[in-house]
Protein backbone atom coordinates (compact mmCIF):
# COMPACT_ATOMS: atom_id res chain seq x y z
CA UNK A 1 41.45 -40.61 312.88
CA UNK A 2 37.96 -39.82 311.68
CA UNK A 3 35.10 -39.56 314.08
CA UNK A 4 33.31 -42.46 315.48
CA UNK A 5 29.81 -41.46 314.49
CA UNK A 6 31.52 -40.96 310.77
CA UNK A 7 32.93 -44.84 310.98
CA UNK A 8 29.61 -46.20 311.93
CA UNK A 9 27.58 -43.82 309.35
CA UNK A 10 29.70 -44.88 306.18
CA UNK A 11 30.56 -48.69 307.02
CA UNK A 12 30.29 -51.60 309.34
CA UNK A 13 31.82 -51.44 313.00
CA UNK A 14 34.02 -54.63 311.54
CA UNK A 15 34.68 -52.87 308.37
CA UNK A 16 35.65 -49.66 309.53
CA UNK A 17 38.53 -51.16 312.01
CA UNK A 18 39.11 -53.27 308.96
CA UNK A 19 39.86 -49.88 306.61
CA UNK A 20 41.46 -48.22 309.68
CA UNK A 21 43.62 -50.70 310.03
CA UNK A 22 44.87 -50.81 306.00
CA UNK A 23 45.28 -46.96 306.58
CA UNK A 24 47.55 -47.56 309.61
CA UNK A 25 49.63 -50.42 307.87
CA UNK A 26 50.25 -47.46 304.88
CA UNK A 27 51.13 -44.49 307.74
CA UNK A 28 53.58 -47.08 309.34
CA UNK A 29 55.32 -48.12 306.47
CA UNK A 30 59.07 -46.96 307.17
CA UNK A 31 61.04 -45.56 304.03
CA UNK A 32 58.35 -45.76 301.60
CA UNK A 33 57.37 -43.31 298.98
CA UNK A 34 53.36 -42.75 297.95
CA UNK A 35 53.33 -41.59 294.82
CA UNK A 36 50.25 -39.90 293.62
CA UNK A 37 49.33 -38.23 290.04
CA UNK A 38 53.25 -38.36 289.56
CA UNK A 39 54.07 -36.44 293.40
CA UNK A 40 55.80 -38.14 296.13
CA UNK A 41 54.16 -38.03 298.93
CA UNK A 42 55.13 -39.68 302.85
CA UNK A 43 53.40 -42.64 304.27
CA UNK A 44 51.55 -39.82 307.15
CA UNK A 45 50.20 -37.77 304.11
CA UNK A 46 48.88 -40.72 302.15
CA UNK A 47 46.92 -41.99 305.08
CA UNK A 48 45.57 -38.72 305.49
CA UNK A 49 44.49 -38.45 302.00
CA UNK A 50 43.40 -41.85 302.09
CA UNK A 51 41.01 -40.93 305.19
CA UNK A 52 39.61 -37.70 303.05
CA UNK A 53 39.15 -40.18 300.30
CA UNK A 54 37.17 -42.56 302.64
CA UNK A 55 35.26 -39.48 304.50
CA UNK A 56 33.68 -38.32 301.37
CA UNK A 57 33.45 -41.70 299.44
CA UNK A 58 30.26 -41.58 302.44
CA UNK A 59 28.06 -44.88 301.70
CA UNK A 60 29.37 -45.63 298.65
CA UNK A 61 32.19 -47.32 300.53
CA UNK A 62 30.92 -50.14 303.10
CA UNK A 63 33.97 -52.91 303.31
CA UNK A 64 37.38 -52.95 303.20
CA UNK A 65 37.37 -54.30 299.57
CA UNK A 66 35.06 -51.56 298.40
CA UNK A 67 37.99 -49.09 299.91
CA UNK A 68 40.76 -50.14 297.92
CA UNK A 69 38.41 -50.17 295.15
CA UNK A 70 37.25 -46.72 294.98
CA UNK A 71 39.48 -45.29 298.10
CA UNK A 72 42.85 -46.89 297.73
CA UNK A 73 43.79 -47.58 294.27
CA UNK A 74 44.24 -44.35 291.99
CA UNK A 75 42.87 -40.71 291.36
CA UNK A 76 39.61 -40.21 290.56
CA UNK A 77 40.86 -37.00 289.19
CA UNK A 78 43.32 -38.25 286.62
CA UNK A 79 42.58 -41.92 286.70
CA UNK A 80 46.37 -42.85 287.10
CA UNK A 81 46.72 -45.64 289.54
CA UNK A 82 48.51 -44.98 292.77
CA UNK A 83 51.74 -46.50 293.53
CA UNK A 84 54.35 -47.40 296.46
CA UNK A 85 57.88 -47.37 296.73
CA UNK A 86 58.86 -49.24 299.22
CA UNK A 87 61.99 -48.73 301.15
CA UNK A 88 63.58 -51.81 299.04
CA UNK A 89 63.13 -49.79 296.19
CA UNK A 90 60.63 -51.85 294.24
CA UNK A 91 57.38 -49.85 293.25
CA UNK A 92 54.22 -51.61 293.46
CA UNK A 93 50.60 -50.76 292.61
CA UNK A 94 49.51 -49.68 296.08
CA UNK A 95 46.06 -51.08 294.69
CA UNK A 96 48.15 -54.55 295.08
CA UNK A 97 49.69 -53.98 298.19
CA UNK A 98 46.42 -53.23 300.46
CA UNK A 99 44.93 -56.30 298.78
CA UNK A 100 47.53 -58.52 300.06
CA UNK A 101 47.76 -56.28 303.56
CA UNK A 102 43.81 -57.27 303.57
CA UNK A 103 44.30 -60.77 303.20
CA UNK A 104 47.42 -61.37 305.87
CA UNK A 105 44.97 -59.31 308.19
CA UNK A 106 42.38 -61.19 307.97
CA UNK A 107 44.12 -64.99 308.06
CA UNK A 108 45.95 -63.67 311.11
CA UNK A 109 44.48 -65.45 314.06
């Protein structure tokens, strides 16, 4: 988990617990696959990528929807999108999934 002082510095007290909480929902996902630039990776390493991503995003990145937008969604090295597999077996655009883990976060009471 990244540093308080770096939370408040690059987004929102609300926000931050708001991106936080996506990158928890991606560590915890049992059986699932991260794929990235065509390499598996485990649901651990893609939240720490995903918190290197966020770290050095800086201010560019102020909400949880301007996360999955330039955090969350592909490589800004090869521009191919970034996928799960979940432990069903279907693949998704993990672009997809944290917008719907977004939205059941925040209509939960």
């Amino acid at each position: 988990m990244l540093p308080a002082f770096v939370l408040v510095m690059s987004a929102p007290a609300p926000e931050a617990q708001k991106i936080e909480a996506l990158i928890q929902a991606v560590a915890s996902l049992q059986g699932a696959v991260f794929l990235r630039n065509g390499t598996e990776h485990s649901p651990k390493e893609a939240a720490e990528h995903l918190r290197l991503k966020w770290r050095n995003a800086g201010r560019r990145v102020k909400t949880a929807p301007e996360f999955i937008q330039h955090c969350a969604s592909g490589s800004s090295q090869s521009g191919r999108p970034y996928e799960l597999r979940l432990n069903d077996g279907r693949t998704v655009l993990a672009r997809d999934w944290f917008w719907t883990e977004l939205k059941r976060m925040e209509a939960a009471p």
